[in-house]
Protein backbone atom coordinates (compact mmCIF):
# COMPACT_ATOMS: atom_id res chain seq x y z
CA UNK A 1 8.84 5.27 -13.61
CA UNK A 2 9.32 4.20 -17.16
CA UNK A 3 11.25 0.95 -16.13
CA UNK A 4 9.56 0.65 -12.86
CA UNK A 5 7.25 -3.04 -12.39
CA UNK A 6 5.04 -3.61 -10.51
CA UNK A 7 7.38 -6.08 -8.70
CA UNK A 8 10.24 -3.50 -8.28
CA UNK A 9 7.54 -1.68 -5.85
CA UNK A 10 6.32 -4.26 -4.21
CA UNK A 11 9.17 -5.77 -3.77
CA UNK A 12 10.59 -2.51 -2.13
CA UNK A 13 7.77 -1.48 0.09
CA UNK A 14 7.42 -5.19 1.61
CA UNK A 15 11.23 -4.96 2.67
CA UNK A 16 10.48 -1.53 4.10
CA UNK A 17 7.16 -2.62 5.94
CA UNK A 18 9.48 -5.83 7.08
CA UNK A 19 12.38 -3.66 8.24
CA UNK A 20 9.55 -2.00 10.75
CA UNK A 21 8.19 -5.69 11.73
CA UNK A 22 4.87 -5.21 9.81
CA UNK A 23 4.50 -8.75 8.02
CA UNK A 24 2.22 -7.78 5.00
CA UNK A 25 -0.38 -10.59 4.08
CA UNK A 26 -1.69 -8.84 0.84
CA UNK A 27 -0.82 -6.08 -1.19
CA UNK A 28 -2.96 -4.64 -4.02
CA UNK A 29 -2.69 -1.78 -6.18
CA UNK A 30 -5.85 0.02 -7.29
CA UNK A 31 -7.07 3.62 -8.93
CA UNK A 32 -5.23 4.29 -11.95
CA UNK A 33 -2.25 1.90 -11.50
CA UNK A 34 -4.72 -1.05 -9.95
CA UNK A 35 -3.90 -4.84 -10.95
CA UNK A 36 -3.99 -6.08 -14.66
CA UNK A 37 -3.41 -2.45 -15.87
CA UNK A 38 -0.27 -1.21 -17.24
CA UNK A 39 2.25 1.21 -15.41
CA UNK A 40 1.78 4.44 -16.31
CA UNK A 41 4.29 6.67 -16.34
CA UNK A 42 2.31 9.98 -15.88
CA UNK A 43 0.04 8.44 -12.66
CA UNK A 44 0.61 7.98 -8.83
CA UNK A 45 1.13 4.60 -7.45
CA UNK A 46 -2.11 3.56 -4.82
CA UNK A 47 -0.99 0.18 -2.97
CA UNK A 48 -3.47 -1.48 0.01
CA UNK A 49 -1.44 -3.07 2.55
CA UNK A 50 -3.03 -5.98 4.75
CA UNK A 51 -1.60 -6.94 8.33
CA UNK A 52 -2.02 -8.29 11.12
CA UNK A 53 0.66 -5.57 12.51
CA UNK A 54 -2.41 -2.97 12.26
CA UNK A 55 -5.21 -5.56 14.52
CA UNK A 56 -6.14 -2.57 17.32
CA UNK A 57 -4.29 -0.04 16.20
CA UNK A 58 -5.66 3.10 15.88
CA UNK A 59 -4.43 5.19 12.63
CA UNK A 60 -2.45 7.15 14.26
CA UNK A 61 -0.32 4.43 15.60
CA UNK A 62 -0.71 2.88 12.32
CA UNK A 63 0.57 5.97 10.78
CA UNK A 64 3.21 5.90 13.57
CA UNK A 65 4.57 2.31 12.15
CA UNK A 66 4.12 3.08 8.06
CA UNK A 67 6.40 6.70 9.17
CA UNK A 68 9.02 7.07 6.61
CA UNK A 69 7.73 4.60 4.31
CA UNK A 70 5.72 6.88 1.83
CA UNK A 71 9.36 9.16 1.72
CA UNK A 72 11.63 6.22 1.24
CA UNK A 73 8.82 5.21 -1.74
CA UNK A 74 8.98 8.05 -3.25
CA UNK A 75 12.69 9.12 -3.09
CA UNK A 76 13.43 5.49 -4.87
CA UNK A 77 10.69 5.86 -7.49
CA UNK A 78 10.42 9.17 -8.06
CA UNK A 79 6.45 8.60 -8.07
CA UNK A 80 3.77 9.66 -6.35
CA UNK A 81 2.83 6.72 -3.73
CA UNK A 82 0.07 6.50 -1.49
CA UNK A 83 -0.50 3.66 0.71
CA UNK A 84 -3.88 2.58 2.52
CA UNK A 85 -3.70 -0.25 5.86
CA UNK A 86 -5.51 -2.15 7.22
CA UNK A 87 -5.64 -5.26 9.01
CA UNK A 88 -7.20 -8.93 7.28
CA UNK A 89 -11.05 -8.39 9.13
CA UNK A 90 -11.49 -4.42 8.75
CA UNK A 91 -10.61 -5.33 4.60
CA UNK A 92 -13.05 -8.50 5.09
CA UNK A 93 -15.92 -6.57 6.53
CA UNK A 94 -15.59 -3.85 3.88
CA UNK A 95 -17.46 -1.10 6.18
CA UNK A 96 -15.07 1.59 5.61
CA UNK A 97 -16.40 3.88 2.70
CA UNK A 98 -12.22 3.59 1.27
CA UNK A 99 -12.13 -0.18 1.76
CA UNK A 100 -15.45 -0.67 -0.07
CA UNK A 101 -14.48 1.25 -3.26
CA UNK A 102 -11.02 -0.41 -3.59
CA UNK A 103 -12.25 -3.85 -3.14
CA UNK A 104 -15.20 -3.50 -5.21
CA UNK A 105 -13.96 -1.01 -8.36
């Protein structure tokens, strides 16, 4: 991941989520690779994806849409890459335990 931007990966994943019809309103990285913070070479890549594709889906429909996503991130990168979803209120209303700690670290 030595050459690898920020912008390389999000580029990438918002063509994959947009091949699958899942518009992505906001993407953020967090952990160890969150914004403002420089790659690291050594560290996986966390990335929060917001849509509107995910409104009253359960997660295993969401999982169902995001399938092939975390391979096709990988294979390119060569990086560990996880990926959290969720749609724009669940993120505003912060109740999940996950949500809470990326929005607020």
């Amino acid at each position: 991941m030595a050459s690898t931007s920020r912008l390389e990966i999000e580029t990438s994943l918002k063509l994959l989520c947009m091949d699958r019809a899942i518009p992505i309103d906001t993407l953020l990285f967090f952990g160890s690779q969150k914004e403002g913070m420089e790659l690291k070479n050594d560290r996986d890549v966390d990335v929060l994806l917001i849509s509107p594709a995910f409104e009253g889906e359960d997660i295993f429909q969401r999982s169902a849409m995001m399938k092939g996503i975390h391979r096709s991130m990988v294979n390119q990168f060569k990086i560990p890459f996880d990926c959290v979803f969720c749609h724009r209120s669940e993120w505003e209303a912060c109740r999940s335990p996950l949500l809470f700690a990326i929005k607020h670290a």
